[in-house]
Protein backbone atom coordinates (compact mmCIF):
# COMPACT_ATOMS: atom_id res chain seq x y z
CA UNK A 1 0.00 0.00 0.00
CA UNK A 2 1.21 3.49 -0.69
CA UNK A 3 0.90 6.73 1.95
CA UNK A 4 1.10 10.28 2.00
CA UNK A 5 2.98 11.90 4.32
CA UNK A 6 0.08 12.72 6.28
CA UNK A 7 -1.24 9.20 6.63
CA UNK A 8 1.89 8.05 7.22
CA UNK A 9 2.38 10.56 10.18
CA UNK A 10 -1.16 9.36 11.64
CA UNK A 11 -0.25 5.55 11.43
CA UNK A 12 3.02 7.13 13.95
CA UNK A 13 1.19 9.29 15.84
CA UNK A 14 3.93 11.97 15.12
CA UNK A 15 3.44 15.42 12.80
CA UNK A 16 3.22 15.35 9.00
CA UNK A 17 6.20 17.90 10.00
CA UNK A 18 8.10 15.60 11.83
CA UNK A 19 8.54 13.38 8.46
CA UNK A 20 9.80 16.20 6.31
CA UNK A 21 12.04 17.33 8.80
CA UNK A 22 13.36 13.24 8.69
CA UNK A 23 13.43 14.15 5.44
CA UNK A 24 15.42 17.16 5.17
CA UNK A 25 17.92 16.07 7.88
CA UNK A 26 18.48 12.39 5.38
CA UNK A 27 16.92 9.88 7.83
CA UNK A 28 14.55 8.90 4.65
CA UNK A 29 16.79 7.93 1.81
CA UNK A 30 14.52 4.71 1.97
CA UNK A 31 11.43 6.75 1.20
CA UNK A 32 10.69 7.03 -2.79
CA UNK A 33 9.06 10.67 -4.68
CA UNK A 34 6.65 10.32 -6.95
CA UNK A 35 7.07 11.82 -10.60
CA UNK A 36 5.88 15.26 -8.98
CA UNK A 37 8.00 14.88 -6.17
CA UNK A 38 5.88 13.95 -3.25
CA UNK A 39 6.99 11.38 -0.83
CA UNK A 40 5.37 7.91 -1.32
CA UNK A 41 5.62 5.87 1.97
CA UNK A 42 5.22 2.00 1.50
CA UNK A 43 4.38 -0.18 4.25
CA UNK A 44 7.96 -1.37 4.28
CA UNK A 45 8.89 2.02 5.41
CA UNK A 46 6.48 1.75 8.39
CA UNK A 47 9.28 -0.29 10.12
CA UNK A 48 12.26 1.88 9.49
CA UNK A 49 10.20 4.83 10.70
CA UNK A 50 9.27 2.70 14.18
CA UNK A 51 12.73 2.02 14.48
CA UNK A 52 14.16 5.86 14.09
CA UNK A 53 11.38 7.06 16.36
CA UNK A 54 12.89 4.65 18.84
CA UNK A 55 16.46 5.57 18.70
CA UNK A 56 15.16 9.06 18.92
CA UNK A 57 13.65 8.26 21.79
CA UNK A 58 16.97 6.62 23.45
CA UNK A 59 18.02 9.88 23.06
CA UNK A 60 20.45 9.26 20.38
CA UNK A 61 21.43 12.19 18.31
CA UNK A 62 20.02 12.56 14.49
CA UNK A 63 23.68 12.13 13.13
CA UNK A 64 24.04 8.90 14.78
CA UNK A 65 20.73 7.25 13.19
CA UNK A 66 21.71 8.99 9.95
CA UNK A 67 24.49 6.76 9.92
CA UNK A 68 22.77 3.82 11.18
CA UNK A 69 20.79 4.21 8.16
CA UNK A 70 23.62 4.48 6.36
CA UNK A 71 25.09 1.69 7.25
CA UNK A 72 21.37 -0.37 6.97
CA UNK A 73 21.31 0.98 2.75
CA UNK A 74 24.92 -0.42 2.64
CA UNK A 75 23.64 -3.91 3.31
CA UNK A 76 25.40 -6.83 5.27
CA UNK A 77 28.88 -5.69 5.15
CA UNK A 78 27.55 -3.39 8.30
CA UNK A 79 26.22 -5.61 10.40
CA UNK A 80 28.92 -5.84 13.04
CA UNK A 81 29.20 -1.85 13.12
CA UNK A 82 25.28 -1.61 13.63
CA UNK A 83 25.13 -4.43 15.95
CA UNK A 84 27.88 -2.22 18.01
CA UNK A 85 26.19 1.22 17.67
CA UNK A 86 22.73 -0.97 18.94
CA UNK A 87 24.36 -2.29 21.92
CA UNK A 88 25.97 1.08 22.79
CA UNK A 89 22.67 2.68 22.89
CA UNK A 90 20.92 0.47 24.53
CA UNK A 91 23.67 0.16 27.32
CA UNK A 92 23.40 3.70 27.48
CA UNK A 93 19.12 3.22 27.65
CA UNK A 94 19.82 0.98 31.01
CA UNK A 95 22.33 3.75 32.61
CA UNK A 96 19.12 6.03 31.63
CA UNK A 97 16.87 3.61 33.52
CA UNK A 98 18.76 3.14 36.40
CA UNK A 99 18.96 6.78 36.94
CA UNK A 100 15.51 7.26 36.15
CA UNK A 101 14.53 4.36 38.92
CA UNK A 102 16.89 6.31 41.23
CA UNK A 103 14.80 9.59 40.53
CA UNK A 104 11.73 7.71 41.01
CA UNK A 105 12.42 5.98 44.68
CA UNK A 106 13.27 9.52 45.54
CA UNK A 107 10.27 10.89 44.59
CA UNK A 108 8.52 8.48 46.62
CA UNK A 109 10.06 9.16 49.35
CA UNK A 110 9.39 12.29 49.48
CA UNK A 111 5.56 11.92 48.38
CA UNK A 112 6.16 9.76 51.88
CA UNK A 113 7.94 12.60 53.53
CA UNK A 114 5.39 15.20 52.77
CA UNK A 115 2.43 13.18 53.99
CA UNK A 116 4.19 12.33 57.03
CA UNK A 117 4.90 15.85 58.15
CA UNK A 118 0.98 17.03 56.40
CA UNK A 119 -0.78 14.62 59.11
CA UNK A 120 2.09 15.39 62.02
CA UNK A 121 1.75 19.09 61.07
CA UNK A 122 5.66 19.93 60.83
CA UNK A 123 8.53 18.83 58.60
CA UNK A 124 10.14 18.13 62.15
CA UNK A 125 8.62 14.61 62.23
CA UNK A 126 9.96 12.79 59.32
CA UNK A 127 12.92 14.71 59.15
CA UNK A 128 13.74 13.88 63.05
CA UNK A 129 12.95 10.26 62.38
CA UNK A 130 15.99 7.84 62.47
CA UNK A 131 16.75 5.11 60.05
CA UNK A 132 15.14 2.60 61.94
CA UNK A 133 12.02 4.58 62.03
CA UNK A 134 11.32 5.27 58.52
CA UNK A 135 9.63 2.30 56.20
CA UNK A 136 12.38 -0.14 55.16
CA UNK A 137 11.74 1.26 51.22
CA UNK A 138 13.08 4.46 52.07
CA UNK A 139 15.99 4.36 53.68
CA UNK A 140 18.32 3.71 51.51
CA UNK A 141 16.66 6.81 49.74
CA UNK A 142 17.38 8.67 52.58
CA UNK A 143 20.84 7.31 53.39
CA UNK A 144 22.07 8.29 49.44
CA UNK A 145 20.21 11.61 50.30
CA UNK A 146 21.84 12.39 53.48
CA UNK A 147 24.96 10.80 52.57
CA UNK A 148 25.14 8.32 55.29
C-alpha cells in the first residue's frame, strides 16, 4: 500500500512535520518521490520509521541514526558496526533507567515525607525520624540523600 505523508504521520502518531524534517535532515533515503515529487511511503517504510522514532527516543542524536541508516542501505557488510552502535545505545538506555529508577524511589520518598509531616503538622517529624524509624523502602533513599 502506498501513503502520503500525512497518513503516514497518523499511522506514527507523530506530525506530517516531523517526516519532512526526517526528510530534510536524510533519515529517509529509503522513502521514494513520486514523478511530482511527493513522498510515497510504502508499508515497508512503516518499520524503518518505528525504528528511528525509537532511537530518537533513546536519546540518540540525528547524526548517529543517519548513519545507522547508512550503514542499513549499505547492506550486510555493516552488520557488526550496527550491531555495536545498537548495543551502545541500549547500554546507554539501562544507565538512563537506572537513573531514572533512582529519581523515582526519591520521589517516593518524598511523596512519603510530605504526607508524614501534612498529618504530624511539621517537617520536624519525618525529618527527626531515624533510620530505623522510617519504612524499610526508604531508607536507603534517605541514606544516598543524606549521605550516610
Amino acid at each position: 500500500m502506498v501513503y502520503t505523508v500525512g497518513e503516514m504521520a497518523k499511522l506514527l502518531g507523530v506530525a506530517p512535520s516531523t517526516l519532512r524534517y526526517y526528510d530534510q535532515e536524510g533519515l529517509l533515503p529509503f522513502v521514494e518521490r513520486s514523478s511530482n515529487g511527493i513522498r510515497v511511503f510504502q508499508d515497508a517504510d512503516y518499520e524503518w520509521l518505528q525504528v528511528i522514532e525509537c532511537l530518537k527516543k533513546t536519546g540518540m542524536p540525528l547524526k548517529d541514526i543517519r548513519e545507522f541508516i547508512r550503514m542499513a542501505m549499505q547492506g550486510d557488510e555493516t552488520i557488526d558496526e550496527r550491531l555495536e552502535l545498537i548495543v551502545r545505545q541500549r547500554e546507554a538506555v539501562r544507565k538512563q533507567m537506572e537513573e531514572l529508577q533512582q529519581t523515582l524511589e526519591t520521589l517516593d520518598f518524598k511523596q512519603w515525607y510530605y504526607e508524614t509531616a501534612r498529618d504530624a503538622g511539621t517537617t520536624a517529624v519525618p525529618r527527626n525520624m531515624t533510620l530505623e524509624e522510617l519504612p524499610q523502602q526508604y531508607r536507603e533513599v534517605r541514606r544516598r540523600l543524606r549521605r550516610e
